[in-house]
N, C-alpha and C. Protein backbone atom coordinates (compact mmCIF):
# COMPACT_ATOMS: atom_id res chain seq x y z
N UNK A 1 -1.82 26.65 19.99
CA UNK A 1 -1.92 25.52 19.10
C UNK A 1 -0.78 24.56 19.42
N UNK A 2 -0.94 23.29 19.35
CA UNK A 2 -0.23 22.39 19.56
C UNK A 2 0.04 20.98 18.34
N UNK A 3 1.03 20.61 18.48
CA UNK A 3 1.09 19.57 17.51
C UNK A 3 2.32 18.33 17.87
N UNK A 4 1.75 17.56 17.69
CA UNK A 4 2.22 15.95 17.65
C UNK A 4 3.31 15.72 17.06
N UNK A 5 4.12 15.13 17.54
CA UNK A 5 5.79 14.81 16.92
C UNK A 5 5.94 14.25 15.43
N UNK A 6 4.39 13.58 15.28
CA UNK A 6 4.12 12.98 13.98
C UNK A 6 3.92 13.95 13.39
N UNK A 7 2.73 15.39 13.44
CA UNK A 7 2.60 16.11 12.66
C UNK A 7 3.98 17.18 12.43
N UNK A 8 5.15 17.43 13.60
CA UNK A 8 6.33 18.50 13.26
C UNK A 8 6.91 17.49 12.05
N UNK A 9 6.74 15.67 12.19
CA UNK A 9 7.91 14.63 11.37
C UNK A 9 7.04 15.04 9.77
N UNK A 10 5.54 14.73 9.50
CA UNK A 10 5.35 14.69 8.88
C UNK A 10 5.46 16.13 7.68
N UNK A 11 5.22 17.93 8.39
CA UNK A 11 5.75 18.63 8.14
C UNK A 11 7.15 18.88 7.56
N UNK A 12 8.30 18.37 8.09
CA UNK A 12 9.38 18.54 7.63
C UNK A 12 9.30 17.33 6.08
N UNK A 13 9.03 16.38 6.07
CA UNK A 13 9.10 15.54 5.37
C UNK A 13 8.52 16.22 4.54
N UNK A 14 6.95 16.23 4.32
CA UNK A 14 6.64 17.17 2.98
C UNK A 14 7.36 18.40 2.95
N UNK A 15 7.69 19.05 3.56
CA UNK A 15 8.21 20.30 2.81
C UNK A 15 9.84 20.53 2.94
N UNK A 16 10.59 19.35 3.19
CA UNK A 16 11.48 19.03 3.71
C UNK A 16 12.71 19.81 4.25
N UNK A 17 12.15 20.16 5.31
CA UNK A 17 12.84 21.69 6.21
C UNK A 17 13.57 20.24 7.37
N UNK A 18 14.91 20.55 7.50
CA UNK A 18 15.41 20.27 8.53
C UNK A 18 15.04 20.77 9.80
N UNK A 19 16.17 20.05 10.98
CA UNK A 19 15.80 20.75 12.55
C UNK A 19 16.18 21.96 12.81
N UNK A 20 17.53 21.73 11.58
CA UNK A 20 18.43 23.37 11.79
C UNK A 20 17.43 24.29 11.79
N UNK A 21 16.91 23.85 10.36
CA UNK A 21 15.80 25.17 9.71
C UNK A 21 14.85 25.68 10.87
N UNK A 22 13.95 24.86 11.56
CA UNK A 22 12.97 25.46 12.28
C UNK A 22 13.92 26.09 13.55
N UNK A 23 14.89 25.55 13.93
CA UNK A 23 15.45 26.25 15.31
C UNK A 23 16.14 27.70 14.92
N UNK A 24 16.40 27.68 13.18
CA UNK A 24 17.21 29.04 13.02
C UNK A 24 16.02 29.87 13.03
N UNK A 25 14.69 29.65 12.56
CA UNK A 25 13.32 30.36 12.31
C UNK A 25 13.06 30.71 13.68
N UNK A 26 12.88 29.55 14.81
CA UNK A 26 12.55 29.79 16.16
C UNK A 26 13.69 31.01 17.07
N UNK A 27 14.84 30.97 16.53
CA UNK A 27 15.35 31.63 17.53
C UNK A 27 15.35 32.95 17.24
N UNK A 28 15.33 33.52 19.04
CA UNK A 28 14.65 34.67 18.73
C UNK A 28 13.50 34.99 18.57
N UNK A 29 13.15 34.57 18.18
CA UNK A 29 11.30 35.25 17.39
C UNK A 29 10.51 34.73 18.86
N UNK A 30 10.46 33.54 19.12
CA UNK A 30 9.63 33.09 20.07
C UNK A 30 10.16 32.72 21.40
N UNK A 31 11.23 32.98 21.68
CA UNK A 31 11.66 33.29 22.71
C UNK A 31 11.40 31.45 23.85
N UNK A 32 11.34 31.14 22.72
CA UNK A 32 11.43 29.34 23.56
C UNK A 32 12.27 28.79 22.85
N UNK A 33 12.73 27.71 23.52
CA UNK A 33 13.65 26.81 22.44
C UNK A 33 12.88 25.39 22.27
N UNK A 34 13.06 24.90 21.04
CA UNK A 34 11.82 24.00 20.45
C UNK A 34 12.79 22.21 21.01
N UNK A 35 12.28 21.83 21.65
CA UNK A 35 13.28 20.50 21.38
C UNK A 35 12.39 19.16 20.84
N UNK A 36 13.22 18.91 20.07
CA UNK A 36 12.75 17.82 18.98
C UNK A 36 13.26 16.45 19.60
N UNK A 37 12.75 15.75 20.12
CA UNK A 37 12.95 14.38 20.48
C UNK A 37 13.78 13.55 19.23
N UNK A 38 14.84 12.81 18.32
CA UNK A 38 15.58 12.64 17.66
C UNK A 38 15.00 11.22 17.44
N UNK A 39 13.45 10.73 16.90
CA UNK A 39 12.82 9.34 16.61
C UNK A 39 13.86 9.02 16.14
N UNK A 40 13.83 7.85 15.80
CA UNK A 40 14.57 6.99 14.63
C UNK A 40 13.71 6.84 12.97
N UNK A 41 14.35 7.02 12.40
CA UNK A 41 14.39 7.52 11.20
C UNK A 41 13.58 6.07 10.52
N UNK A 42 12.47 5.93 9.41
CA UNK A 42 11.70 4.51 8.68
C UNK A 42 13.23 4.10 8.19
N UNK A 43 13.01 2.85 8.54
CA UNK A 43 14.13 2.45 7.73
C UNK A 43 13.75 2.15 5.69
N UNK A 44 14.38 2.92 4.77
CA UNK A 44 13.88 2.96 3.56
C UNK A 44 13.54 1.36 3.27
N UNK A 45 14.37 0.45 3.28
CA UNK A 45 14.24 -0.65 2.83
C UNK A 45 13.50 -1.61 3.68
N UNK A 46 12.94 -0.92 4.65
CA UNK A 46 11.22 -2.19 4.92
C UNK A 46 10.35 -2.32 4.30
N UNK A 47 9.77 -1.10 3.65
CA UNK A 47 8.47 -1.05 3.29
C UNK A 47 8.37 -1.82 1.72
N UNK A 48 7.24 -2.24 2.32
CA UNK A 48 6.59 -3.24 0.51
C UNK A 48 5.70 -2.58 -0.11
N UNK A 49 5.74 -2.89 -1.30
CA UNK A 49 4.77 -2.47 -2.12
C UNK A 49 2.96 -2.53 -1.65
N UNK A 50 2.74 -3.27 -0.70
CA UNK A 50 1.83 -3.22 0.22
C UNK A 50 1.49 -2.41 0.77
N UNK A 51 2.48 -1.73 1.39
CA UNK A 51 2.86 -0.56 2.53
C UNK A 51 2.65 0.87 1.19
N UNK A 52 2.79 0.60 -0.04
CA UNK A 52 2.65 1.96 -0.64
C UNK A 52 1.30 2.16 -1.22
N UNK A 53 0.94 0.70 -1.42
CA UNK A 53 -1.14 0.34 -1.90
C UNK A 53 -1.39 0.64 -0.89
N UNK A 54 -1.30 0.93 0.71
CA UNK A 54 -2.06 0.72 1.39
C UNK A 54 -2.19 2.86 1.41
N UNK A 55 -1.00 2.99 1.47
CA UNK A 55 -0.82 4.84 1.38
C UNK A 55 -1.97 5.32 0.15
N UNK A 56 -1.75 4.81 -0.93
CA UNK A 56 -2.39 5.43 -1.74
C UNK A 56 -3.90 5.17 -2.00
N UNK A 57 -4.85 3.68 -1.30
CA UNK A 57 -5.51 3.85 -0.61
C UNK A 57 -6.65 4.95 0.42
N UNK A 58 -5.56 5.24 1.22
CA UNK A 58 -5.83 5.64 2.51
C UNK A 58 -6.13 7.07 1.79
N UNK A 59 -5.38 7.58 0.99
CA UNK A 59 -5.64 9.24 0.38
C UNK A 59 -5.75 9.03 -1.00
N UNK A 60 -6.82 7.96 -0.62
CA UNK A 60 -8.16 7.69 -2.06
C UNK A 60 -6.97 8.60 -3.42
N UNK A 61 -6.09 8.09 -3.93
CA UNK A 61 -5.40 8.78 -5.01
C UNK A 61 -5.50 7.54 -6.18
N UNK A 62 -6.08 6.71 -6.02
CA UNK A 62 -6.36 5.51 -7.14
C UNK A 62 -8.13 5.63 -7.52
N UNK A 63 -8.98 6.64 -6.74
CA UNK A 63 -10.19 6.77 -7.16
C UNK A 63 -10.53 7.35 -8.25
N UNK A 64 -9.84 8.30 -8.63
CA UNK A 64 -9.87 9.19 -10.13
C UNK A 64 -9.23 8.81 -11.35
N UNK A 65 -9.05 9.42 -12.08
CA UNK A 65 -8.45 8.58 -13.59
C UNK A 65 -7.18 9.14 -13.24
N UNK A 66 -6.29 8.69 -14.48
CA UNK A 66 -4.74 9.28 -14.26
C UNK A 66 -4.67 10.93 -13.96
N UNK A 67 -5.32 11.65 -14.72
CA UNK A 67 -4.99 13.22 -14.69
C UNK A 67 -4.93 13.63 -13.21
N UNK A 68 -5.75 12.99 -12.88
CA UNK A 68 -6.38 13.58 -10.87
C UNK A 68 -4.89 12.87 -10.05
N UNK A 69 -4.59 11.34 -10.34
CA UNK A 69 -3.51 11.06 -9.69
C UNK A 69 -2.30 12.06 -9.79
N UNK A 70 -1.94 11.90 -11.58
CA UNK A 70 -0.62 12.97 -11.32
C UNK A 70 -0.57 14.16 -10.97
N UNK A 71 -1.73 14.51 -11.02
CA UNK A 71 -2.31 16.40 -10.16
C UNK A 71 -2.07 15.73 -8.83
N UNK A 72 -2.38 15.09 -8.30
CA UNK A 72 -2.23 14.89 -6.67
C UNK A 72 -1.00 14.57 -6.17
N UNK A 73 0.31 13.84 -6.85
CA UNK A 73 0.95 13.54 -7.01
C UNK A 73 2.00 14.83 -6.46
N UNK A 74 1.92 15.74 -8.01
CA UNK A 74 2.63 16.06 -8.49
C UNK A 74 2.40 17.98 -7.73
N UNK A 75 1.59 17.95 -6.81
CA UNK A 75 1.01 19.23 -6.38
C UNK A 75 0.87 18.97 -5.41
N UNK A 76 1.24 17.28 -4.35
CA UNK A 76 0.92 17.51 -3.16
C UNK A 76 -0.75 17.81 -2.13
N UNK A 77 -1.90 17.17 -3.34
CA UNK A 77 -2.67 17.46 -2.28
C UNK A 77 -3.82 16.33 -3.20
N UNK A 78 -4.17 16.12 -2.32
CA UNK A 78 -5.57 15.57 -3.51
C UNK A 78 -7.57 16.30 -2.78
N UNK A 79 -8.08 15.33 -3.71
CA UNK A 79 -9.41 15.59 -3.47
C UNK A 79 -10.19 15.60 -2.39
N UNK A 80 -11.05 16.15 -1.76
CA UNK A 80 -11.56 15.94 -0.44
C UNK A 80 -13.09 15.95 -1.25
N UNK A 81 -13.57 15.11 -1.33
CA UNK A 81 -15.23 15.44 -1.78
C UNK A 81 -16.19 15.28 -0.84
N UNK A 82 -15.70 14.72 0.74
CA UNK A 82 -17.11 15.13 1.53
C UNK A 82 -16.74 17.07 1.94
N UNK A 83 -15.55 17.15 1.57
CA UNK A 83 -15.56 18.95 1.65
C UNK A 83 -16.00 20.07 0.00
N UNK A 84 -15.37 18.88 -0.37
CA UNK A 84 -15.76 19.69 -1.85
C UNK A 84 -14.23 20.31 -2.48
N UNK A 85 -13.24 20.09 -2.07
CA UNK A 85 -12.09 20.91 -1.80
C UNK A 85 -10.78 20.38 -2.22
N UNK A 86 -9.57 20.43 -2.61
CA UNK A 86 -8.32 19.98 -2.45
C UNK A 86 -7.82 20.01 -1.09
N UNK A 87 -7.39 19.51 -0.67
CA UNK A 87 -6.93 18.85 0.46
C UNK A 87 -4.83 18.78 0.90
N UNK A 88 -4.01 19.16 1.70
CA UNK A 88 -2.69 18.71 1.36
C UNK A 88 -2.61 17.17 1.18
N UNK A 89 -2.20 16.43 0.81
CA UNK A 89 -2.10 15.30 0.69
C UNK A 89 -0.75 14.84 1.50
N UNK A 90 -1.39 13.46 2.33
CA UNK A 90 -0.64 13.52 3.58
C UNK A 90 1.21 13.03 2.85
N UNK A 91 2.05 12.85 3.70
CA UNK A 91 3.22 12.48 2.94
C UNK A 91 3.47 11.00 3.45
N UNK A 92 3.86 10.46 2.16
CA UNK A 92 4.44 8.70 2.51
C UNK A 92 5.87 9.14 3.35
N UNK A 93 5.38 7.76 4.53
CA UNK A 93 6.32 8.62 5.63
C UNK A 93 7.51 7.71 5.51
N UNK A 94 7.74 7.16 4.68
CA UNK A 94 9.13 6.29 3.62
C UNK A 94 9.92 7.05 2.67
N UNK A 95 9.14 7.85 2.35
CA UNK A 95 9.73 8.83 1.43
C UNK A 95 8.87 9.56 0.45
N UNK A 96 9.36 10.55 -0.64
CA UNK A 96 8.81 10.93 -1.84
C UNK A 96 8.12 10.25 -3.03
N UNK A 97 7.09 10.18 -2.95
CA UNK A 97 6.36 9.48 -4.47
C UNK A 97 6.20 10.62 -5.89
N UNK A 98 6.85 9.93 -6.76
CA UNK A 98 6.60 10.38 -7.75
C UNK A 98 6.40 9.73 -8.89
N UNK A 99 5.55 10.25 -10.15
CA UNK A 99 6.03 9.40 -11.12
C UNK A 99 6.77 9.44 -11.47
N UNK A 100 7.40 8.05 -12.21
CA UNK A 100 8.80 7.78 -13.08
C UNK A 100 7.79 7.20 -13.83
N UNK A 101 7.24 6.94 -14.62
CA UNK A 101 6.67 5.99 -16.00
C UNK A 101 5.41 5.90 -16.18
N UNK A 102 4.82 6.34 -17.44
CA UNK A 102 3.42 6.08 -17.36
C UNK A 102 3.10 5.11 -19.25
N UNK A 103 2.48 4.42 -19.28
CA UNK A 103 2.19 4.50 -20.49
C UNK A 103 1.19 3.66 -20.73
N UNK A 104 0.12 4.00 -22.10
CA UNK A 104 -0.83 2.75 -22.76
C UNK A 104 -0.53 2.37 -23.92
N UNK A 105 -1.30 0.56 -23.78
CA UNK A 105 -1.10 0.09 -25.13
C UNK A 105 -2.51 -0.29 -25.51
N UNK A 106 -2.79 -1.03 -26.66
CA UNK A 106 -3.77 -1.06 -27.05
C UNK A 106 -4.00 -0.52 -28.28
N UNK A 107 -5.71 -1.18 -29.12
CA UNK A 107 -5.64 -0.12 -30.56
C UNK A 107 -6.52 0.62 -30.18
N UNK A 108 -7.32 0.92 -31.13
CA UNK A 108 -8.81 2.02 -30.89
C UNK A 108 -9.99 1.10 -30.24
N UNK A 109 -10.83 1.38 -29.93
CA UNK A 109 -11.94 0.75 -30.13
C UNK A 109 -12.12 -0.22 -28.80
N UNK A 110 -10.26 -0.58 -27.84
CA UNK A 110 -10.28 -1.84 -27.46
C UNK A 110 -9.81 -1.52 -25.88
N UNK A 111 -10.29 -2.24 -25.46
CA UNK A 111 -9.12 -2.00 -23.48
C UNK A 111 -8.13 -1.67 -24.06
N UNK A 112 -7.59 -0.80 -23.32
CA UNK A 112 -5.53 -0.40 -23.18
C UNK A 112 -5.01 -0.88 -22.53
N UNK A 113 -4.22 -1.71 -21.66
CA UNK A 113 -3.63 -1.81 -20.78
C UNK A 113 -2.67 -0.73 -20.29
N UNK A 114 -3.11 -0.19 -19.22
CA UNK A 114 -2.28 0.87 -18.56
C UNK A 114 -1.17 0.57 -17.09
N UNK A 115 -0.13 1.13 -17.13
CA UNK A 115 0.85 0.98 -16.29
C UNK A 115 1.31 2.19 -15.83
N UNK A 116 1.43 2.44 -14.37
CA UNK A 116 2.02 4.20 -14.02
C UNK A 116 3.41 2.55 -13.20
N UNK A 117 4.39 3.53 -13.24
CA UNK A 117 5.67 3.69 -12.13
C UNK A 117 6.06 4.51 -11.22
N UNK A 118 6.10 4.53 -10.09
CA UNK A 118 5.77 5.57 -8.83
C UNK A 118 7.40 5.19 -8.27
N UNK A 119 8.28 6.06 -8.74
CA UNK A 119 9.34 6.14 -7.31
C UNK A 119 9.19 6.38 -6.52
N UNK A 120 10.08 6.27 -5.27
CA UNK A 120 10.03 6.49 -4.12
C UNK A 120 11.32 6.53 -3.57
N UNK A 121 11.93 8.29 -3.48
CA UNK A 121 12.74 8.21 -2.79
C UNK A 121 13.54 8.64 -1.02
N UNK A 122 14.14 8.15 -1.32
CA UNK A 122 14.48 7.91 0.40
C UNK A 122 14.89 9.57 1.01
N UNK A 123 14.04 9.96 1.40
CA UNK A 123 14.23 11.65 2.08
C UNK A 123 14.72 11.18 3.58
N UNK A 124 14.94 10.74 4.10
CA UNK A 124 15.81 10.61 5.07
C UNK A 124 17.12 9.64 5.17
N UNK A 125 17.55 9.49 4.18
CA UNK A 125 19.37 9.27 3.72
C UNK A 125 20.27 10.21 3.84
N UNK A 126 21.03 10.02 3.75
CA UNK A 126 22.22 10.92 3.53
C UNK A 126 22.99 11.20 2.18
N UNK A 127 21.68 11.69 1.27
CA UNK A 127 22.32 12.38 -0.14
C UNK A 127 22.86 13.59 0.14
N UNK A 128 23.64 13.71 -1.26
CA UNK A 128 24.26 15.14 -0.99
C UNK A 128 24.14 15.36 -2.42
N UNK A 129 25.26 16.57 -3.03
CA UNK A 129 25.68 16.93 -3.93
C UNK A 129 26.23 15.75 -4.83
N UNK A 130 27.22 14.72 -4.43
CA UNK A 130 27.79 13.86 -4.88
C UNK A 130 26.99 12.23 -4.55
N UNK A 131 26.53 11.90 -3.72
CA UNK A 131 25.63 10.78 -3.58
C UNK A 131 24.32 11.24 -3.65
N UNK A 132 23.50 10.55 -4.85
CA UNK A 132 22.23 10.78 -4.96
C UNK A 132 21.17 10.06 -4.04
N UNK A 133 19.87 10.75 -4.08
CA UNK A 133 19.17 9.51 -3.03
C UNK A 133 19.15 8.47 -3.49
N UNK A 134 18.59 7.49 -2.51
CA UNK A 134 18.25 6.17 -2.87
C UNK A 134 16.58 6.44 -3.31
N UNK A 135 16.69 5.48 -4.33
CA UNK A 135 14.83 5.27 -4.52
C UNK A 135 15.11 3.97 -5.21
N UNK A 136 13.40 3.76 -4.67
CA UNK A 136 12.84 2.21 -5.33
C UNK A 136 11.75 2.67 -6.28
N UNK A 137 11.14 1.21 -6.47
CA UNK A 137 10.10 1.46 -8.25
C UNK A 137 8.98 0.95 -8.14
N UNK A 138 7.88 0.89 -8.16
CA UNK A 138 6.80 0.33 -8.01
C UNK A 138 5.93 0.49 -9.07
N UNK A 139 5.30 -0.77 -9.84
CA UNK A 139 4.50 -0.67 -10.73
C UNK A 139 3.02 -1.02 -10.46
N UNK A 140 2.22 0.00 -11.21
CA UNK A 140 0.52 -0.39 -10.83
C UNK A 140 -0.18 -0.69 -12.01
N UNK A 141 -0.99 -1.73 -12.54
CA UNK A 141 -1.41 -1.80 -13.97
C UNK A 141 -2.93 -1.92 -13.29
N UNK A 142 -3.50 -2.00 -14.85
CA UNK A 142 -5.10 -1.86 -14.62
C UNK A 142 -4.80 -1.25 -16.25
N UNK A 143 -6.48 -0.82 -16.23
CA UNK A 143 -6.93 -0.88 -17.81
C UNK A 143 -7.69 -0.29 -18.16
N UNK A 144 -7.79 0.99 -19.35
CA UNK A 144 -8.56 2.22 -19.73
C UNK A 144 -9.89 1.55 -20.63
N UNK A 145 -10.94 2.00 -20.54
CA UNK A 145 -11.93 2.09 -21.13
C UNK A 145 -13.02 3.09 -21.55
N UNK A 146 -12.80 3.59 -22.56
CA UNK A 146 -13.16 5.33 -23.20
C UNK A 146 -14.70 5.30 -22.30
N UNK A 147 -15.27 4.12 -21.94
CA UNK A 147 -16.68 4.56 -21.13
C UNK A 147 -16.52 4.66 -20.06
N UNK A 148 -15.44 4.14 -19.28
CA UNK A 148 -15.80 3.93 -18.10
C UNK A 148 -14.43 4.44 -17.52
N UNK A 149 -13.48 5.02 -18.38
CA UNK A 149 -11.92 5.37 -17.54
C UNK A 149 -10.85 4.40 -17.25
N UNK A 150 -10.31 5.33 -16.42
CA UNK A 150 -8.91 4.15 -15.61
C UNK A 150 -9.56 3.01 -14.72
N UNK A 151 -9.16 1.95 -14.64
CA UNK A 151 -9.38 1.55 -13.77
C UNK A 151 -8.26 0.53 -13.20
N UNK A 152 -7.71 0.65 -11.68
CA UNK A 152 -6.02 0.11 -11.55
C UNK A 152 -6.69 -1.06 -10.45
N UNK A 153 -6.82 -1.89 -11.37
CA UNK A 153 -7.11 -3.38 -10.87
C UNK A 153 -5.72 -4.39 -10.55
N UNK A 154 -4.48 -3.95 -11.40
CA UNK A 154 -3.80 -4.74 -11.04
C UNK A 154 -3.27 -4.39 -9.30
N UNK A 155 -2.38 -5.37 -9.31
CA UNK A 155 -1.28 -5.24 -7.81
C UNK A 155 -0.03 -4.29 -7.95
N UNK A 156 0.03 -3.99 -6.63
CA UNK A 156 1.62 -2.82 -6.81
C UNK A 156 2.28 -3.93 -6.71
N UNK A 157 3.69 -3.52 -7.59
CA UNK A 157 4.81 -4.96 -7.33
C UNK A 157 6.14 -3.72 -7.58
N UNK A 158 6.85 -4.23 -6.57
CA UNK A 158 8.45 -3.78 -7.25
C UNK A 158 8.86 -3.52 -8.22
N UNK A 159 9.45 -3.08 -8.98
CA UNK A 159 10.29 -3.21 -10.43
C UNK A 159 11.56 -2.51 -9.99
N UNK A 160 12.64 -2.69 -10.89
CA UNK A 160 13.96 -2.02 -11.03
C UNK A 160 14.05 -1.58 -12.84
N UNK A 161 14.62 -0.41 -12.97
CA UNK A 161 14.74 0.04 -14.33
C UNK A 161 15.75 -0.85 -14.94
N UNK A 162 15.68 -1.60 -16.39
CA UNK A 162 17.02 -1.77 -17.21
C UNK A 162 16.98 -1.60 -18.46
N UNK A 163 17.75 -1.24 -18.84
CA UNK A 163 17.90 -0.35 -19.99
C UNK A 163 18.19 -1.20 -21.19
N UNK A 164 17.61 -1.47 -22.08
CA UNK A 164 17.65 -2.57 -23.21
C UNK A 164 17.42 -1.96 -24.34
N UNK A 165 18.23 -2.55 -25.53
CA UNK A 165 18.72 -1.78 -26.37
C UNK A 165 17.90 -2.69 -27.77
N UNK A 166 17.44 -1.35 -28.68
CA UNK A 166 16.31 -2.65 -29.59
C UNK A 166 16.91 -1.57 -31.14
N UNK A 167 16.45 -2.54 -32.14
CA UNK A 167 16.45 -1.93 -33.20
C UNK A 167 15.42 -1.52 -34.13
N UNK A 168 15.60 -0.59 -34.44
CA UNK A 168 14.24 0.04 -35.62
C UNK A 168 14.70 -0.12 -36.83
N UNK A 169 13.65 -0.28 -37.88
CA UNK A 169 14.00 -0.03 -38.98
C UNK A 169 13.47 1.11 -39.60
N UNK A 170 14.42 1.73 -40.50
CA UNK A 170 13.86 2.81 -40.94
C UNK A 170 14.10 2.62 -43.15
N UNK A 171 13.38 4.15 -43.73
CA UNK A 171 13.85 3.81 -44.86
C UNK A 171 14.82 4.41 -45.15
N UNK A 172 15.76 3.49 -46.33
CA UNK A 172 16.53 4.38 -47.18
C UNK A 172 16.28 5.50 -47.92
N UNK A 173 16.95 6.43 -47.81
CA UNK A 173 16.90 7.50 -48.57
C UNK A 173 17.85 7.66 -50.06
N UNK A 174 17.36 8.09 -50.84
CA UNK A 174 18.57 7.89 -51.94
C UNK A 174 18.79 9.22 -52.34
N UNK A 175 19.79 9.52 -52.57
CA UNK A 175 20.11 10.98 -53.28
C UNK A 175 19.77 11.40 -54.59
């Protein structure tokens, strides 16, 4: 069996095993030594929100309602229906997607407007213990309808988190 520099890159990335890792596994056991050509690494900060519609796209993960996305998401594989099957789900080769944010508004009876937030962080940086990765934010809207489901009509766009501070009112209590 043989495999493509894309499929050893894309391997480590999902399951994110270094070079060390496979050469400490290889040695010995197989009695070859594996050499890994040293690509150059995506640079995190090219890719657009384009580049992540076009990923999620490509592994149909916007065809199902929310439950199926964050199952695919969140488990690494999605649907294959000309097999009938779950499938690994390939890896964004920019980095890790996950959710960071989901929520609806709306009353009964009416469209919701729905919004997921998909991080994305940078698996080929140099985090450690003390520097965390880098990640970016991407928002997808579209709009629930109890007949007909999710449906994510809007555009992916950037976002950055900020933290804003609001007030509630509540009641007095008296003793």
């Amino acid at each position: 069996m043989s495999y493509t520099a894309e499929d050893i890159a894309n391997l480590m990335i999902g399951n994110r095993i270094s070079v060390d890792d496979i050469s400490e596994a290889l040695d010995g056991k197989v009695g070859k030594t594996l050499n890994i050509i040293d690509e150059p690494k995506p640079d995190f900060e090219s890719f657009t929100a384009k580049d992540l519609e076009e990923y999620f796209n490509q592994e149909n993960l916007l065809e199902d309602g929310w439950g199926e996305l964050s199952y695919s998401l969140k488990n690494e594989q999605t649907y294959d229906y000309e097999e009938g099957k779950y499938a690994p789900l390939k890896p964004f080769v920019h980095g890790k997607v996950e959710v960071a944010d989901d929520e609806e508004t709306g009353g009964k009876g009416s469209q919701e407007d729905i919004y997921v937030v998909f991080s994305v962080e940078d698996v080929h940086g140099n985090a450690s213990d003390t520097v965390p990765p880098r990640k970016r934010y991407f928002m997808k809207t579209g709009y629930y309808l109890s007949y007909d489901g999710s449906n994510w009509d809007g555009d992916f766009i950037e976002v950055f988190p900020k933290q804003k501070e609001i007030t509630v009112w509540v009641t007095k209590k008296f003793a």
